[in-house]
PDB file of N, CA and C in Angstrom:
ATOM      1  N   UNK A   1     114.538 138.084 132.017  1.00  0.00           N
ATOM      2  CA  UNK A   1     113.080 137.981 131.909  1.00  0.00           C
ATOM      3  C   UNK A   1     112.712 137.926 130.430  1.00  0.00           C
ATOM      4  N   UNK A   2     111.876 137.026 129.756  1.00  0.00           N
ATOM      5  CA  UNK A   2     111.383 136.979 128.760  1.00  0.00           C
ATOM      6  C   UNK A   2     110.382 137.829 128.448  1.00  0.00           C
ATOM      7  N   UNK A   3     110.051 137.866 127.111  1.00  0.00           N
ATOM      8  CA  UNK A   3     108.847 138.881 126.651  1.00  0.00           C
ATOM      9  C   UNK A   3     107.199 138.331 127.494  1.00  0.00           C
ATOM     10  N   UNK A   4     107.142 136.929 127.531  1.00  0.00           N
ATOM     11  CA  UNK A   4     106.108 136.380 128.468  1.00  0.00           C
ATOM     12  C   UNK A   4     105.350 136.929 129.702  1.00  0.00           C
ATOM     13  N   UNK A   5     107.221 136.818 130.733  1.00  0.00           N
ATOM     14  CA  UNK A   5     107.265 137.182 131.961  1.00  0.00           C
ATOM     15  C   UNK A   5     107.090 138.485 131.889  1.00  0.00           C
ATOM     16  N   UNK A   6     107.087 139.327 130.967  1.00  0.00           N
ATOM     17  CA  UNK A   6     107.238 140.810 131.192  1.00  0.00           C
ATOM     18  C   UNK A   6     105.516 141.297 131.229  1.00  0.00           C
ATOM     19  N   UNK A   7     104.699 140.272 130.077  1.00  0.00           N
ATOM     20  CA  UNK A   7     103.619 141.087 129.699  1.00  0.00           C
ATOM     21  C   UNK A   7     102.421 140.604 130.944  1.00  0.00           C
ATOM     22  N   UNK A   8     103.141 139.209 131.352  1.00  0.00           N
ATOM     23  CA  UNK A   8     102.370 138.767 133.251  1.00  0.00           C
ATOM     24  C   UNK A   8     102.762 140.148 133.967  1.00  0.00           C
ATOM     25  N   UNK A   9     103.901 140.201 134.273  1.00  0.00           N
ATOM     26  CA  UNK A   9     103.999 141.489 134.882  1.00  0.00           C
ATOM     27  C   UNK A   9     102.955 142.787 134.301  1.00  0.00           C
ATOM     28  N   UNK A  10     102.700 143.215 133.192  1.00  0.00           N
ATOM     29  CA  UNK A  10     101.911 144.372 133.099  1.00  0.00           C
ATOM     30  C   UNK A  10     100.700 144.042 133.326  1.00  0.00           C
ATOM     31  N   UNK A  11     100.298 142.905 133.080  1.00  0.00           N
ATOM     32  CA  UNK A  11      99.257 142.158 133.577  1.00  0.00           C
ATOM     33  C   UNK A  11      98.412 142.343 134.765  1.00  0.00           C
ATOM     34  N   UNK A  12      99.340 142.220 135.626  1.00  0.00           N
ATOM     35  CA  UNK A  12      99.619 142.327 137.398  1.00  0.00           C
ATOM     36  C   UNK A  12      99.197 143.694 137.347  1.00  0.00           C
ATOM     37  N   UNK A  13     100.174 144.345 136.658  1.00  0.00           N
ATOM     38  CA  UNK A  13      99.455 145.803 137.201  1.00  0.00           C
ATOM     39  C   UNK A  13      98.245 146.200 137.235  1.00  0.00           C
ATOM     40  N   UNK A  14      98.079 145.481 136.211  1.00  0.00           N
ATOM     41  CA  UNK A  14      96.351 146.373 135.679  1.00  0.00           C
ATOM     42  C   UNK A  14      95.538 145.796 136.617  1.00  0.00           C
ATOM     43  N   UNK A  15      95.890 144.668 136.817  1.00  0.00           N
ATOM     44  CA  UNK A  15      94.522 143.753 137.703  1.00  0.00           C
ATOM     45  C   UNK A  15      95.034 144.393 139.130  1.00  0.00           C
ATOM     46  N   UNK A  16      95.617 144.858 139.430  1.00  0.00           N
ATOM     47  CA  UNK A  16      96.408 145.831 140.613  1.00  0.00           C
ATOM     48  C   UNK A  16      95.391 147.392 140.637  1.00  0.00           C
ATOM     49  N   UNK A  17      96.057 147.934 139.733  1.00  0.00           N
ATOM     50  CA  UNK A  17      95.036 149.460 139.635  1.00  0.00           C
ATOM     51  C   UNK A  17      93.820 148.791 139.232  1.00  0.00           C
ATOM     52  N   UNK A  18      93.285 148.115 138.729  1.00  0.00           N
ATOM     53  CA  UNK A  18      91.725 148.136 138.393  1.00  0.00           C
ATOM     54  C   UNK A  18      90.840 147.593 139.768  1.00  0.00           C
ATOM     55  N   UNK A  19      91.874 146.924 140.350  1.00  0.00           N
ATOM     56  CA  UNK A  19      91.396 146.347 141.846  1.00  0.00           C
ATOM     57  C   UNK A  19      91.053 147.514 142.994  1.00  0.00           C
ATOM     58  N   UNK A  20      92.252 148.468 142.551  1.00  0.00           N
ATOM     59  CA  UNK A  20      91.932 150.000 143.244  1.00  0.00           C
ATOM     60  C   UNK A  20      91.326 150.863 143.048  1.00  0.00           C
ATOM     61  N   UNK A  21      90.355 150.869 141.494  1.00  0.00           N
ATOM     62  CA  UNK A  21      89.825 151.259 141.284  1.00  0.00           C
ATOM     63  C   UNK A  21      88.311 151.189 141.633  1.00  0.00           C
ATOM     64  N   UNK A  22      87.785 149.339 141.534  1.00  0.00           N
ATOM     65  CA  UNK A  22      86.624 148.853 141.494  1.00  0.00           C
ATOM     66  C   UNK A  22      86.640 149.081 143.326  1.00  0.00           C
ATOM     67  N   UNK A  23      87.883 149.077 144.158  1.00  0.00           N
ATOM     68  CA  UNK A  23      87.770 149.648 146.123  1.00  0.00           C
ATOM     69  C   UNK A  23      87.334 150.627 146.017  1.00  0.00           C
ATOM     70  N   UNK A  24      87.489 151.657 145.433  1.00  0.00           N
ATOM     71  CA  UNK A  24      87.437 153.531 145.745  1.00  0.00           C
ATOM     72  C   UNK A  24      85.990 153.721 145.266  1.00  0.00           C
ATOM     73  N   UNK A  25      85.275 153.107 143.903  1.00  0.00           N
ATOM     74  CA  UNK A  25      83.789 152.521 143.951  1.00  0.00           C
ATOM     75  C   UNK A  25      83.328 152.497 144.853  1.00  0.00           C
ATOM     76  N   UNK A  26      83.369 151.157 145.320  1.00  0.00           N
ATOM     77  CA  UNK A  26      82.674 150.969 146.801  1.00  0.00           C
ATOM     78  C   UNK A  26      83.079 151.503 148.070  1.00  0.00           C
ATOM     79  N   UNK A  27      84.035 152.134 148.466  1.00  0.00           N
ATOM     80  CA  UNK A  27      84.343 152.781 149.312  1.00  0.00           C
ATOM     81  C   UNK A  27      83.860 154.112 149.219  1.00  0.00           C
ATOM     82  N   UNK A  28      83.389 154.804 148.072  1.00  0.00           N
ATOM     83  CA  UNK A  28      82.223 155.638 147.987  1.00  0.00           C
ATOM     84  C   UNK A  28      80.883 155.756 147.941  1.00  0.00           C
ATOM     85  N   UNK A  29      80.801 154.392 148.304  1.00  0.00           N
ATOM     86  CA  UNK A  29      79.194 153.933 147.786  1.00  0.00           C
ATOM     87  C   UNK A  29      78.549 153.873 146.617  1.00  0.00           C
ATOM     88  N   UNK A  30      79.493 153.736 145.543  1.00  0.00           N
ATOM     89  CA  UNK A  30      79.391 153.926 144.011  1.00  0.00           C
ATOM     90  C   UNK A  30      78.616 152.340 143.745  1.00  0.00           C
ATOM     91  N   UNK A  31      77.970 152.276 142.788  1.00  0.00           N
ATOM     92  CA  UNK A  31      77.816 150.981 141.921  1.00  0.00           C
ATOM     93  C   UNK A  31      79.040 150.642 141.429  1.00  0.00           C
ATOM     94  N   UNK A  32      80.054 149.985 141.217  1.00  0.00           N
ATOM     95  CA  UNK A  32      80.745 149.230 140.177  1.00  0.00           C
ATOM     96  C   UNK A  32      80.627 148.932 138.876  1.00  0.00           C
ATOM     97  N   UNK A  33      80.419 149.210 137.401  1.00  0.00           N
ATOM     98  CA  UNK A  33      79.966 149.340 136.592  1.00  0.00           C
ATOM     99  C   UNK A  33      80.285 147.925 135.834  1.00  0.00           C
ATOM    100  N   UNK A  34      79.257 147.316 135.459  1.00  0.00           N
ATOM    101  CA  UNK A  34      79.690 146.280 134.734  1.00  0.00           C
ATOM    102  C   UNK A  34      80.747 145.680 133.777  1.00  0.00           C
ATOM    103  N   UNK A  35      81.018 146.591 133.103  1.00  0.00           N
ATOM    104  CA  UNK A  35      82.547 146.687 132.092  1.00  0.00           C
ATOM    105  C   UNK A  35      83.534 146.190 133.132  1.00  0.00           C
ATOM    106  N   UNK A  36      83.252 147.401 134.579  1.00  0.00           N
ATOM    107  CA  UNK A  36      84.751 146.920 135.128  1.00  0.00           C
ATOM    108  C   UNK A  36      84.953 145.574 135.741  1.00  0.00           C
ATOM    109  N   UNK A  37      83.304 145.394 136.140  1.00  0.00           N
ATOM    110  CA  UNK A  37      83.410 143.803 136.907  1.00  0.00           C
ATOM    111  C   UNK A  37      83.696 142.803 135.645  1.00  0.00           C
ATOM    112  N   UNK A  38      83.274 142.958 134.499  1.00  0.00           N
ATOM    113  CA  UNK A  38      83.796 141.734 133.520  1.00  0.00           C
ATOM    114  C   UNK A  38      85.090 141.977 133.133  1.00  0.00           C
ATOM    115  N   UNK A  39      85.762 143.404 133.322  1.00  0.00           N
ATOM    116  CA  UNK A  39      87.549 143.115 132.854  1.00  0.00           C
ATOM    117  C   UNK A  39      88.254 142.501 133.954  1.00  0.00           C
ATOM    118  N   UNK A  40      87.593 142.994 135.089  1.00  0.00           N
ATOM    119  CA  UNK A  40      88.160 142.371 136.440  1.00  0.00           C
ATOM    120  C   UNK A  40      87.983 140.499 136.193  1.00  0.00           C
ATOM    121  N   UNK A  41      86.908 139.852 136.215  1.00  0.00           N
ATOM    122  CA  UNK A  41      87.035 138.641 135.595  1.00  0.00           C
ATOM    123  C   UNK A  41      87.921 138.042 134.508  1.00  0.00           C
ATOM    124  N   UNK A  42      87.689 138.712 134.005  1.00  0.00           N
ATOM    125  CA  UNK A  42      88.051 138.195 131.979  1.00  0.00           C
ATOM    126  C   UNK A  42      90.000 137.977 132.411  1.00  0.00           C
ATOM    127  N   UNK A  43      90.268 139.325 132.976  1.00  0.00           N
ATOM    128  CA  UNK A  43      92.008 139.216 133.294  1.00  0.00           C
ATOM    129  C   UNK A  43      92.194 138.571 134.513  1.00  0.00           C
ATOM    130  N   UNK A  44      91.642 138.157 135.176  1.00  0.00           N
ATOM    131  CA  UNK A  44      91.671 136.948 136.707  1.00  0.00           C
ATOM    132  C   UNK A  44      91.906 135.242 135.739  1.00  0.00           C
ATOM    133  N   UNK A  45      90.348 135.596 135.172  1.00  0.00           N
ATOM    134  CA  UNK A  45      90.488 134.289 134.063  1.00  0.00           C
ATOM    135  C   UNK A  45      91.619 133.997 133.481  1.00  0.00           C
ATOM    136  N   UNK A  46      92.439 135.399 132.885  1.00  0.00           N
ATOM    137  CA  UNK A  46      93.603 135.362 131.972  1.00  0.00           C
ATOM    138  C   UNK A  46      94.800 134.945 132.855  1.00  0.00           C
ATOM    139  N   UNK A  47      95.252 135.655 133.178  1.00  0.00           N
ATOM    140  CA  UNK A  47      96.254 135.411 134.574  1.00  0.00           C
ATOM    141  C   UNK A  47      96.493 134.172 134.886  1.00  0.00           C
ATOM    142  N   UNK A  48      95.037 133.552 135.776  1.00  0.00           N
ATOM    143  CA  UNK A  48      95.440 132.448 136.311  1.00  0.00           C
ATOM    144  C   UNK A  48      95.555 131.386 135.503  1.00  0.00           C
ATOM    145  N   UNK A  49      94.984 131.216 134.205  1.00  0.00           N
ATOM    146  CA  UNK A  49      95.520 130.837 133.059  1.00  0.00           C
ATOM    147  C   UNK A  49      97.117 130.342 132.397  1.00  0.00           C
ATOM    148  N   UNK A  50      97.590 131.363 132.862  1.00  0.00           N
ATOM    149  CA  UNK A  50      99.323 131.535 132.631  1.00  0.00           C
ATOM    150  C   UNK A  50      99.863 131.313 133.783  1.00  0.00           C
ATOM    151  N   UNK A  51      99.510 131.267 134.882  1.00  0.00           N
ATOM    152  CA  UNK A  51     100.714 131.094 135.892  1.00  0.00           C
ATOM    153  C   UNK A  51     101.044 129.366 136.397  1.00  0.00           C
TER     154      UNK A  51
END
């Protein structure tokens, strides 16, 4: 695995836990806070970018 493939992989994660994060939000009836909905974008943007 290259240094590339490695940092897609940490990548993954985050958009992984932040995905579980922005569920447990709304699965509490929380608002979602804007920060998280634009990192949630911004690294979707990034991601699909690279693959």
């Amino acid at each position: 695995m290259n240094v590339m493939e490695g940092e897609q992989g940490d990548l993954r994660e985050i958009e992984f836990k932040l995905q579980q994060l922005i569920s447990t939000f709304r699965a509490e009836g929380l608002p979602v806070p804007e920060t998280l909905k634009k990192l949630e974008r911004d690294l979707d943007e990034l991601l699909s970018g690279k693959t």
